[in-house]
Protein backbone atom coordinates (compact mmCIF):
# COMPACT_ATOMS: atom_id res chain seq x y z
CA UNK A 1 65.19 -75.46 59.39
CA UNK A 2 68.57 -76.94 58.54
CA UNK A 3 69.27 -80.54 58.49
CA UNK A 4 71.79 -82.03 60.00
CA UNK A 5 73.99 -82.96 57.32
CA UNK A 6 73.82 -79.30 55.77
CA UNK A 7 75.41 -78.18 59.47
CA UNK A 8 77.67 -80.97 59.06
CA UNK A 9 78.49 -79.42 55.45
CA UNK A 10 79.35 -76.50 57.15
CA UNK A 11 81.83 -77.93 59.29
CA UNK A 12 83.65 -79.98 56.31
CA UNK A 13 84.74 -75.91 54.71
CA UNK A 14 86.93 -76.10 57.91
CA UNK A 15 88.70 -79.29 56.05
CA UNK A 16 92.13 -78.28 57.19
CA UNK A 17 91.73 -78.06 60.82
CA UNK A 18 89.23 -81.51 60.57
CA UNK A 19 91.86 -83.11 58.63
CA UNK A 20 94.54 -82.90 61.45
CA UNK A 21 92.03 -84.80 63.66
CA UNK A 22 91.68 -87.61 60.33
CA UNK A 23 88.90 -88.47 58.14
CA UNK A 24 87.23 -90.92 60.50
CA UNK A 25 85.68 -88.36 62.73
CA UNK A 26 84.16 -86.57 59.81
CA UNK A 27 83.06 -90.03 58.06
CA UNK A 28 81.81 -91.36 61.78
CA UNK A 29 79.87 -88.01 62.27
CA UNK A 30 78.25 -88.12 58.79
CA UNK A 31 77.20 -91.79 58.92
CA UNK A 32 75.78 -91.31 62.37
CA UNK A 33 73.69 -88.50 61.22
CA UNK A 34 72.68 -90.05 58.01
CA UNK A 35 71.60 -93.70 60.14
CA UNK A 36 69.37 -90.71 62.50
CA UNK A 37 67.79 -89.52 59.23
CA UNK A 38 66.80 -92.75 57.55
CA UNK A 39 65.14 -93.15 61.04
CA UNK A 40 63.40 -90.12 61.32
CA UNK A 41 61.72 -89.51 58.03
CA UNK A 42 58.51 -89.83 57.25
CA UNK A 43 57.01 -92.58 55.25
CA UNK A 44 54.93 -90.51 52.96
CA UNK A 45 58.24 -88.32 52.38
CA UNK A 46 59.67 -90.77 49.26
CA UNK A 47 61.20 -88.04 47.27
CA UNK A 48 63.39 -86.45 50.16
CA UNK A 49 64.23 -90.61 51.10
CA UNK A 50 65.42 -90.88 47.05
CA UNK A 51 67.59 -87.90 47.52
CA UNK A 52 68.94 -88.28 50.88
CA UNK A 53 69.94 -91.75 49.24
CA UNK A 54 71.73 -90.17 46.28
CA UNK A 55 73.62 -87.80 48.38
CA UNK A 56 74.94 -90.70 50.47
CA UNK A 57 75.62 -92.54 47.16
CA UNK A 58 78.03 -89.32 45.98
CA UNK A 59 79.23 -88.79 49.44
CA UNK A 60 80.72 -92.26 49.06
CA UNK A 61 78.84 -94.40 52.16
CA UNK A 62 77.18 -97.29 49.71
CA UNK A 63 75.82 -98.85 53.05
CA UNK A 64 73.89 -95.91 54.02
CA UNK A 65 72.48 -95.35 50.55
CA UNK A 66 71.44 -98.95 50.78
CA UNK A 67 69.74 -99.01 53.61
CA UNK A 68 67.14 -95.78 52.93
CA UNK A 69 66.68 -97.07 49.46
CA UNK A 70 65.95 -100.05 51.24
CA UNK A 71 63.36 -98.10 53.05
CA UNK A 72 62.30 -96.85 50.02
CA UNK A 73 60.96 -99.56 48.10
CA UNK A 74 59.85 -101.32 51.86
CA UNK A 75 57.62 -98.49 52.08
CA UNK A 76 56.84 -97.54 47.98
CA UNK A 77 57.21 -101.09 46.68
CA UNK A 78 56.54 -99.63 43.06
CA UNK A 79 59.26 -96.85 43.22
CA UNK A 80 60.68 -97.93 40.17
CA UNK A 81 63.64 -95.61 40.81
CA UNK A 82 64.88 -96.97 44.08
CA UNK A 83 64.77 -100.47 42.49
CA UNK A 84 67.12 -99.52 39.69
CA UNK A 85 69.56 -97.45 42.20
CA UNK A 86 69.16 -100.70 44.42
CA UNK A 87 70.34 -102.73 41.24
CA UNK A 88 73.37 -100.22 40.82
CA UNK A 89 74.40 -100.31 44.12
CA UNK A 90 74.06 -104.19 44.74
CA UNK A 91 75.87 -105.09 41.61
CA UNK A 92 78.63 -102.33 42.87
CA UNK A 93 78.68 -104.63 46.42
CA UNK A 94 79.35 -107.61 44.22
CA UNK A 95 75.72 -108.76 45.01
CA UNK A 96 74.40 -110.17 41.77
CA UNK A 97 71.81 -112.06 42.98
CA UNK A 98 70.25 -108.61 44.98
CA UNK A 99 71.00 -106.52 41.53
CA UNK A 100 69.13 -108.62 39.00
CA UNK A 101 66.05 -109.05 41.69
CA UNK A 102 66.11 -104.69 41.71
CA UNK A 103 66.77 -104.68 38.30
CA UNK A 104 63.85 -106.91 37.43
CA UNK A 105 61.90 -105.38 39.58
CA UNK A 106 62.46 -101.92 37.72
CA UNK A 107 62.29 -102.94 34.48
CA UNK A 108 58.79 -104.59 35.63
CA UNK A 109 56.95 -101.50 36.77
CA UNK A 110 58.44 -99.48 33.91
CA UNK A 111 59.20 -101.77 30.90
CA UNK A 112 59.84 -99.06 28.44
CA UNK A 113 62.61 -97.12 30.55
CA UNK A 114 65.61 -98.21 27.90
CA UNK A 115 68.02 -97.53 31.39
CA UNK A 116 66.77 -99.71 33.69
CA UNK A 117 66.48 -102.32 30.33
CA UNK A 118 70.21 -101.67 29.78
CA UNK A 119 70.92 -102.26 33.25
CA UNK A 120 69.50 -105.74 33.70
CA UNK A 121 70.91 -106.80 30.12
CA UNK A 122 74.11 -105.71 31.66
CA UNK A 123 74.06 -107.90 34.84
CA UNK A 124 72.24 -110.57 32.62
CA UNK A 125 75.22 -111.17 30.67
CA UNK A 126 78.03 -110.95 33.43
């Protein structure tokens, strides 16, 4: 079964013609389908949330990333993971307060991961 956004994938190799109709079809039509995903997944489904999170992190859409890691850690409170990427992405928004509390959180439930240490020391001495 194909997801939505690999159909959508499909469409973007016709770039040129896409292009002529400007970017905020394709970005409208990708967020919309992302927003249906977040709702539609299953709770017990944390690894495809994580990764439908980082593809909307490399895709560009922040906000959408947000909200399923969001999600995430709502529904797998010690997904160390989704804290960290939650820490990344806040601090990216210029929300320091949201980044240390994800970072924290992280480092918490895995205090040896020297990453998610880094991380917080980083946003600690901003």
């Amino acid at each position: 079964q194909e997801s939505v956004l690999h159909r959508l994938g499909q469409f973007l190799g016709m770039k040129e013609d896409l292009a002529r109709s400007g970017p905020s079809i394709i970005e409208t039509r990708l967020n919309h389908h992302r927003h249906q995903e977040i709702q539609n997944l299953s709770p017990k489904n944390f690894q495809s949330l994580h990764e439908k999170a980082i593809e909307a992190m490399k895709a560009g859409d922040i906000d959408a990333s947000v909200r399923l890691l969001e999600k995430l850690v709502t529904e797998e409170p010690d997904h160390a993971l989704a804290h960290n990427d939650l820490g990344v992405l806040y601090y990216k928004k210029g929300n320091r307060a949201k980044a240390l509390l994800h970072f924290r959180k992280a480092t918490e439930l895995e205090p040896d991961n020297a990453g998610f240490l880094a991380n917080l020391q980083r946003v600690l001495a901003a």
